[in-house]
PDB file of N, CA and C in Angstrom:
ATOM      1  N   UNK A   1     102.349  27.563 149.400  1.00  0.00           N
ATOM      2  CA  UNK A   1     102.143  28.622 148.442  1.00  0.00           C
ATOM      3  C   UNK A   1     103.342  28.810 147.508  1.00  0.00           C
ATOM      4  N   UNK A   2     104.314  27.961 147.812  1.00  0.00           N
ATOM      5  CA  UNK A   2     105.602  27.977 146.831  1.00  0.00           C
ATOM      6  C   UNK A   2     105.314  27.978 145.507  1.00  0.00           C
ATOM      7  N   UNK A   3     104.495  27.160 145.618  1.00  0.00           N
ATOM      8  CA  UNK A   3     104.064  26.186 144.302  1.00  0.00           C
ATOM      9  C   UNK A   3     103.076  27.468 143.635  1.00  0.00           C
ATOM     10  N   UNK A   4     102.648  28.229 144.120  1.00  0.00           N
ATOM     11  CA  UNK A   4     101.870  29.563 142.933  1.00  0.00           C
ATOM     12  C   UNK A   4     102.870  30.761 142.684  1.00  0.00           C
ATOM     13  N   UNK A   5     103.928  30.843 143.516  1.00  0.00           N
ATOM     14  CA  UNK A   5     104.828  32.174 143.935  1.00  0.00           C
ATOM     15  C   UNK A   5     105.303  32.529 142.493  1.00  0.00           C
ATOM     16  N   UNK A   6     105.183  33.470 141.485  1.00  0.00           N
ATOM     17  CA  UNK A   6     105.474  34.104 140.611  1.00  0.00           C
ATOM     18  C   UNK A   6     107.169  33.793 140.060  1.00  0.00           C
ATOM     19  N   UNK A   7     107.568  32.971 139.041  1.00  0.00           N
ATOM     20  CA  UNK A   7     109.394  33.218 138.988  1.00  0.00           C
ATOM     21  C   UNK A   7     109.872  34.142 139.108  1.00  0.00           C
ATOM     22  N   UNK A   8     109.645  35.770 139.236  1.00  0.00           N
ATOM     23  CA  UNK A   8     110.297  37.067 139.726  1.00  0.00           C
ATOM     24  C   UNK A   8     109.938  36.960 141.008  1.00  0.00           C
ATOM     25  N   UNK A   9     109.464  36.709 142.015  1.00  0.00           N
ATOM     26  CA  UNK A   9     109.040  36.868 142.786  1.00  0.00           C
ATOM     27  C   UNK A   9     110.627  36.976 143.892  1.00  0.00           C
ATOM     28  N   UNK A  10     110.706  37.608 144.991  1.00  0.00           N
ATOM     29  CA  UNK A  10     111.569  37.754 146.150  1.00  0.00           C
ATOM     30  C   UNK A  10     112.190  36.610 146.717  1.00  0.00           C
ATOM     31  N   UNK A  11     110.708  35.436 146.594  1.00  0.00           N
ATOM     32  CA  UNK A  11     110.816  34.475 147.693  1.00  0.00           C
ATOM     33  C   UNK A  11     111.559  33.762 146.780  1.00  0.00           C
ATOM     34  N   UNK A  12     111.437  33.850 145.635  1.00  0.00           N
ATOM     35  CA  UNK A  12     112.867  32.921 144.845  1.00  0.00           C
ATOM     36  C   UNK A  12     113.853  33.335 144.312  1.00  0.00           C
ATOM     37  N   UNK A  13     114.302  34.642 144.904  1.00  0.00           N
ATOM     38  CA  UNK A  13     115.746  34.847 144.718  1.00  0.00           C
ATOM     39  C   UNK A  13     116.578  33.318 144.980  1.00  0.00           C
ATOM     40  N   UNK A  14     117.800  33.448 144.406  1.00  0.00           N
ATOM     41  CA  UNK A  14     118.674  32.421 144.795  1.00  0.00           C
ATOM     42  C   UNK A  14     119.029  32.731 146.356  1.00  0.00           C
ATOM     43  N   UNK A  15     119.482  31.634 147.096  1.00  0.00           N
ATOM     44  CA  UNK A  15     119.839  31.666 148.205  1.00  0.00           C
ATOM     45  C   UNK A  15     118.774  30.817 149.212  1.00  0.00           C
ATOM     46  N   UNK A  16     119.168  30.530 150.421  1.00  0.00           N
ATOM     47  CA  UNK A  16     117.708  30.149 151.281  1.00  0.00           C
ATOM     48  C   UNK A  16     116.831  31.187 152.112  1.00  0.00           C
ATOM     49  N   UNK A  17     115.664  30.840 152.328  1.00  0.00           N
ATOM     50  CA  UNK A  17     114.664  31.463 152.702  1.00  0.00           C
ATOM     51  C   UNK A  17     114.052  30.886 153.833  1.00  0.00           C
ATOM     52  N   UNK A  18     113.178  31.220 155.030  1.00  0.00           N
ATOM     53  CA  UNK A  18     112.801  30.589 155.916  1.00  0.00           C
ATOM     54  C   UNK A  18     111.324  31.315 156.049  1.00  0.00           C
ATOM     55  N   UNK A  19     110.202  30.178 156.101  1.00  0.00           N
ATOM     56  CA  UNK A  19     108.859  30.668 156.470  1.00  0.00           C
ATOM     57  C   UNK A  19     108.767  31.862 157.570  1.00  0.00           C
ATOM     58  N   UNK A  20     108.187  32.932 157.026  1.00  0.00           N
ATOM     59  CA  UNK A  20     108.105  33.876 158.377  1.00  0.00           C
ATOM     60  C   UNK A  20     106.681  33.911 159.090  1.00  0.00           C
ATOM     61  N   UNK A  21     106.291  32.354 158.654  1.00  0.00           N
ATOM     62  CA  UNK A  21     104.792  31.938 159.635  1.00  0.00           C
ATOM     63  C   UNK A  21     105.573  30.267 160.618  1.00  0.00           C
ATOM     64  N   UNK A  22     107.318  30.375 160.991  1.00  0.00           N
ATOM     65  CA  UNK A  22     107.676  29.688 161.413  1.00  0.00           C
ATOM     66  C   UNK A  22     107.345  29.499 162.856  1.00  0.00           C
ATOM     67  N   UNK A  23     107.358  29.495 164.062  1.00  0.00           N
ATOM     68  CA  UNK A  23     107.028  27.447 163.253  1.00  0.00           C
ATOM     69  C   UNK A  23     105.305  27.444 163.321  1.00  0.00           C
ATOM     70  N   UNK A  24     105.180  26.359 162.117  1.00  0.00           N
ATOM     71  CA  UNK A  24     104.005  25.866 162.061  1.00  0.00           C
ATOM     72  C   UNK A  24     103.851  24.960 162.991  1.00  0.00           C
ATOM     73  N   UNK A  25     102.166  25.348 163.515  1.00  0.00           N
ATOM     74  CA  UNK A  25     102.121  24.341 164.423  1.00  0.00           C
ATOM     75  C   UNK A  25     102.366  24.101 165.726  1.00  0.00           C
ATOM     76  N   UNK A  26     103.263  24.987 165.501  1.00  0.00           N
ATOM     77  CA  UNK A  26     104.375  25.096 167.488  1.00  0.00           C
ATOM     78  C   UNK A  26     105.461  24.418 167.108  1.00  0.00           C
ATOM     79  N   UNK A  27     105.710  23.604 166.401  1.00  0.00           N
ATOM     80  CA  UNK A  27     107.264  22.603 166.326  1.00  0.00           C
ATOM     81  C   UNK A  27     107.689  22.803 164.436  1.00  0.00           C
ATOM     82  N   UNK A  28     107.224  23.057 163.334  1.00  0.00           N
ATOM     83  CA  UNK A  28     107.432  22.538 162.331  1.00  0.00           C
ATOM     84  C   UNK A  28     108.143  24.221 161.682  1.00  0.00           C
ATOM     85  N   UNK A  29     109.166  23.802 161.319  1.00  0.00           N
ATOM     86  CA  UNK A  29     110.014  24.563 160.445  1.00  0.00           C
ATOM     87  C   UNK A  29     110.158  24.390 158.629  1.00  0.00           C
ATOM     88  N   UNK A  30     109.814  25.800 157.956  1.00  0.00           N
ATOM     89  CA  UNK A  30     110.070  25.240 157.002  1.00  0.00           C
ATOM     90  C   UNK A  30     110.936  25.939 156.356  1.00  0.00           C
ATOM     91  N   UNK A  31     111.911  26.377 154.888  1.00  0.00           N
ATOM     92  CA  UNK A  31     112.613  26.978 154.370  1.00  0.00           C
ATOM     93  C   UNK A  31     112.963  26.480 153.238  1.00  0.00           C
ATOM     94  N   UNK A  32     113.595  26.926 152.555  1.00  0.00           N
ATOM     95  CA  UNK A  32     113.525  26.320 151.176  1.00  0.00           C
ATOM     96  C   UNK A  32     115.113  27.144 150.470  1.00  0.00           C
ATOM     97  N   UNK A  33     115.362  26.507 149.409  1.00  0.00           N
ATOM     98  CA  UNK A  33     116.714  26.642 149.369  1.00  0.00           C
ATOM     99  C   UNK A  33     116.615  26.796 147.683  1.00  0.00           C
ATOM    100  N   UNK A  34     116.584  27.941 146.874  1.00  0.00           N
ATOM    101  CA  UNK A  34     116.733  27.963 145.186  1.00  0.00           C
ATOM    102  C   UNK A  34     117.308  28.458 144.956  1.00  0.00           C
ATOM    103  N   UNK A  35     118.322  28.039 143.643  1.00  0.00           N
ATOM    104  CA  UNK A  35     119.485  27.737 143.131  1.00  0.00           C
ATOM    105  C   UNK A  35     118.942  28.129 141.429  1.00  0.00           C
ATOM    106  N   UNK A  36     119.458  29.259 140.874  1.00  0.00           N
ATOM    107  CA  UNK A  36     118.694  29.918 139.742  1.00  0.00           C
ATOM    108  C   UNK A  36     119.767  28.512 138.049  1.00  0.00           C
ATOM    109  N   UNK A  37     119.465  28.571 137.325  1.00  0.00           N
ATOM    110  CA  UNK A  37     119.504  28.091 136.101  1.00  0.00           C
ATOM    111  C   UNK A  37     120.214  26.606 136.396  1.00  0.00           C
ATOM    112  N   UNK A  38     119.249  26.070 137.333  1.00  0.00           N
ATOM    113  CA  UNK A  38     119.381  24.192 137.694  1.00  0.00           C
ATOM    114  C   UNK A  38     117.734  24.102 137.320  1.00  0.00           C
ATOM    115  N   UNK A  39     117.931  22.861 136.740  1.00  0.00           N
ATOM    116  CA  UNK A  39     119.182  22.163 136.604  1.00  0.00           C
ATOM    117  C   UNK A  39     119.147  22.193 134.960  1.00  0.00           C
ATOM    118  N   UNK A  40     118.337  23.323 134.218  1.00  0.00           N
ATOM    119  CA  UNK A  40     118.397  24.097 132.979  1.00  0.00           C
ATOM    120  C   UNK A  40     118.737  25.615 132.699  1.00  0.00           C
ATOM    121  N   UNK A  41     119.167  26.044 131.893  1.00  0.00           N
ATOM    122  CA  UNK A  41     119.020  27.777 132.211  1.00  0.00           C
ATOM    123  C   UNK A  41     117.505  28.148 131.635  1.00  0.00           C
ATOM    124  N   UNK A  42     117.097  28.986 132.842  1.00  0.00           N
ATOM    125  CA  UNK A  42     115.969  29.595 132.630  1.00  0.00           C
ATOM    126  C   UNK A  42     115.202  29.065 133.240  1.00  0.00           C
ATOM    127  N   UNK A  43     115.874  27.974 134.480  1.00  0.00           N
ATOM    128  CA  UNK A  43     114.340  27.128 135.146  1.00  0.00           C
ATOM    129  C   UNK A  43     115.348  27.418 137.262  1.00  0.00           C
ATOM    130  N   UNK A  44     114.608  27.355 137.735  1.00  0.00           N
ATOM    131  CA  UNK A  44     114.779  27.319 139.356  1.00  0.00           C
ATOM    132  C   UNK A  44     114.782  26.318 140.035  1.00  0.00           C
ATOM    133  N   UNK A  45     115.883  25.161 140.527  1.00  0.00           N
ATOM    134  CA  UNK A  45     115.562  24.507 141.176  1.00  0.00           C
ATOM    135  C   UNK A  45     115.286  25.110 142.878  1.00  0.00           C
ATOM    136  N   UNK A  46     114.602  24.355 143.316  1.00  0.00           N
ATOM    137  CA  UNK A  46     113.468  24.546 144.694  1.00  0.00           C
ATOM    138  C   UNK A  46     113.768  23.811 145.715  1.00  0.00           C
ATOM    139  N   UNK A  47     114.752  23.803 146.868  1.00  0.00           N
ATOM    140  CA  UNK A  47     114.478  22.616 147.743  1.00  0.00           C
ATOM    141  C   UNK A  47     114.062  22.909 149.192  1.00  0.00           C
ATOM    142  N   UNK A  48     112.654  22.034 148.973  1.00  0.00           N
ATOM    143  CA  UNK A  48     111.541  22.756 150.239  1.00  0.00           C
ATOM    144  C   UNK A  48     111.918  21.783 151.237  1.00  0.00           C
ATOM    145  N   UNK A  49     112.065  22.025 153.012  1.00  0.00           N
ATOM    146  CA  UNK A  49     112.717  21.547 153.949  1.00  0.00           C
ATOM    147  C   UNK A  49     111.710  21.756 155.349  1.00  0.00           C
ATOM    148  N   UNK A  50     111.459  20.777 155.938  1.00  0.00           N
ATOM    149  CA  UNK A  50     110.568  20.654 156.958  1.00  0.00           C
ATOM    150  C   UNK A  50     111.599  19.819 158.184  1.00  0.00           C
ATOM    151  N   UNK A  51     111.576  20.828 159.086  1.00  0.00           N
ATOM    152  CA  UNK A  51     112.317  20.075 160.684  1.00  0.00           C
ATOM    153  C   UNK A  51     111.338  20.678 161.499  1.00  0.00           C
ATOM    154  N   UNK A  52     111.805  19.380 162.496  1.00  0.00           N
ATOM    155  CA  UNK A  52     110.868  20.144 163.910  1.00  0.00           C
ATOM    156  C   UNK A  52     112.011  20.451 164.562  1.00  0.00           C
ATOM    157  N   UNK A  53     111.327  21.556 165.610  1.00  0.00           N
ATOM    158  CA  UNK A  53     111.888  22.175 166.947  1.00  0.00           C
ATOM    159  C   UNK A  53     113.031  22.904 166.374  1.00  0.00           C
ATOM    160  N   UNK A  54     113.351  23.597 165.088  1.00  0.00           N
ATOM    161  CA  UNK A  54     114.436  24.647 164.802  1.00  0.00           C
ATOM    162  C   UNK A  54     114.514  24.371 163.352  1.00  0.00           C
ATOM    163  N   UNK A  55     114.445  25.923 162.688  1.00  0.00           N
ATOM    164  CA  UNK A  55     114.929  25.636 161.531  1.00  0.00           C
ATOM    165  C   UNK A  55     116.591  24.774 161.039  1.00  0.00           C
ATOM    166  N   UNK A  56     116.844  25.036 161.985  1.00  0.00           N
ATOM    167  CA  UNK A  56     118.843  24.359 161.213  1.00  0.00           C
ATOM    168  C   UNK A  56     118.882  22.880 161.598  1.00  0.00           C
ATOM    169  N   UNK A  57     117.397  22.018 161.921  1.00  0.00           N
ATOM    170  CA  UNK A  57     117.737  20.959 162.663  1.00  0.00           C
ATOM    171  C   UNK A  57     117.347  19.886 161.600  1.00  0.00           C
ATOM    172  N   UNK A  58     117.920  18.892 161.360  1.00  0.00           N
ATOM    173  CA  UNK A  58     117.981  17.932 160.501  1.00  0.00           C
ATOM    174  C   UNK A  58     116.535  17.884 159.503  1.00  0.00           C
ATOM    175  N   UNK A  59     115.958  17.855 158.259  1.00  0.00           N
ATOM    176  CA  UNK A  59     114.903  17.701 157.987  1.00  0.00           C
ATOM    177  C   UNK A  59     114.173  16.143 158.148  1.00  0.00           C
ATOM    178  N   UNK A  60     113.215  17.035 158.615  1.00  0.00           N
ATOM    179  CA  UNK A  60     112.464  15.398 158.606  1.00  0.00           C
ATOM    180  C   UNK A  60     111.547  15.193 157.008  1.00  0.00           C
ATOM    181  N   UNK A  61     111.330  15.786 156.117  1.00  0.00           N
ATOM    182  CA  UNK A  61     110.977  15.794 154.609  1.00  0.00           C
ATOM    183  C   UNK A  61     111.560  16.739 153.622  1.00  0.00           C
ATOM    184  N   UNK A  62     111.371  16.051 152.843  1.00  0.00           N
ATOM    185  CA  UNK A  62     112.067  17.527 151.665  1.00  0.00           C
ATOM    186  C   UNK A  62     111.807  16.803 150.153  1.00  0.00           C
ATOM    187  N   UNK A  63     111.484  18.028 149.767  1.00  0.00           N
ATOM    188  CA  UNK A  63     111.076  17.805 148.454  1.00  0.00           C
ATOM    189  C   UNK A  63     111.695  18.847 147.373  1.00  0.00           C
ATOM    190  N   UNK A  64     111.795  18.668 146.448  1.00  0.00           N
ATOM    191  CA  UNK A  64     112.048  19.239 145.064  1.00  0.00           C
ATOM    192  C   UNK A  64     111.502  19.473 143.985  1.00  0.00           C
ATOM    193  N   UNK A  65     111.773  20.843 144.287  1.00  0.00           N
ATOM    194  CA  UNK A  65     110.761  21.275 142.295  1.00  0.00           C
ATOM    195  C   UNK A  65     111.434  22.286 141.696  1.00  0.00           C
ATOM    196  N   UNK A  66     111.257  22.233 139.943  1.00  0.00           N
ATOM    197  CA  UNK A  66     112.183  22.684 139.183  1.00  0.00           C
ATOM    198  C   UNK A  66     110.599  23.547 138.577  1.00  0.00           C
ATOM    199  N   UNK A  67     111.318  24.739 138.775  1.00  0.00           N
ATOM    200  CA  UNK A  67     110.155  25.774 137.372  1.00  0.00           C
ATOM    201  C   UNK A  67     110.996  26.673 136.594  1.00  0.00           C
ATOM    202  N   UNK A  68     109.898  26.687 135.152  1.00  0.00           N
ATOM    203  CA  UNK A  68     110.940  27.365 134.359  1.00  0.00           C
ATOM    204  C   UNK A  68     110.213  28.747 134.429  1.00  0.00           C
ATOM    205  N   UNK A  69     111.237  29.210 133.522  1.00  0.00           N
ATOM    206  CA  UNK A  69     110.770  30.663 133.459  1.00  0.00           C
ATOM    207  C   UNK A  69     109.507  30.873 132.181  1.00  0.00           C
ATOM    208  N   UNK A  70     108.182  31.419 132.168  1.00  0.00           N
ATOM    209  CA  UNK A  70     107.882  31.846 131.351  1.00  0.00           C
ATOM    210  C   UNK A  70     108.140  32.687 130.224  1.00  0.00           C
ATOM    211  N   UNK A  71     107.337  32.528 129.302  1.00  0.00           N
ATOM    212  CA  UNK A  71     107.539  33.871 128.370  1.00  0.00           C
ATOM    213  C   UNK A  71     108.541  33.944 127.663  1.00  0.00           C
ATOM    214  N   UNK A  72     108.596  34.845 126.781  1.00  0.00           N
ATOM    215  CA  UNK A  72     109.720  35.015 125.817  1.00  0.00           C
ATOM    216  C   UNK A  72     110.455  36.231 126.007  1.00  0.00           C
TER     217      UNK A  72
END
């Protein structure tokens, strides 16, 4: 649901965040890590993070997405 979450939205303040439907599954951790005017000003970079058996434990995928800000 990252991917619809509003650019004002909470869940993308800067800083990291951790699913509070953790863990998926029984083992799968996810959290995500955004970093405000990357890697443009006015856009959010996103870095979404999947480990099993603990959030702080090595990721086993991760992906990246950049959104900008709407509007004028």
């Amino acid at each position: 649901t990252i991917l619809i979450t509003p650019y004002g939205d909470g869940d993308l303040t800067a800083g990291t965040h951790t699913d509070p439907n953790n863990p998926v599954e029984g083992m799968y951790y996810v959290k995500w890590t955004v970093t405000d005017d990357q890697p443009i000003t006015a856009c959010k970079r996103i870095v979404v993070s999947v480990a099993r058996w603990g959030v702080n434990r090595t990721p086993e995928a991760s992906v990246t997405i950049v959104t900008p800000q709407s509007g004028g």
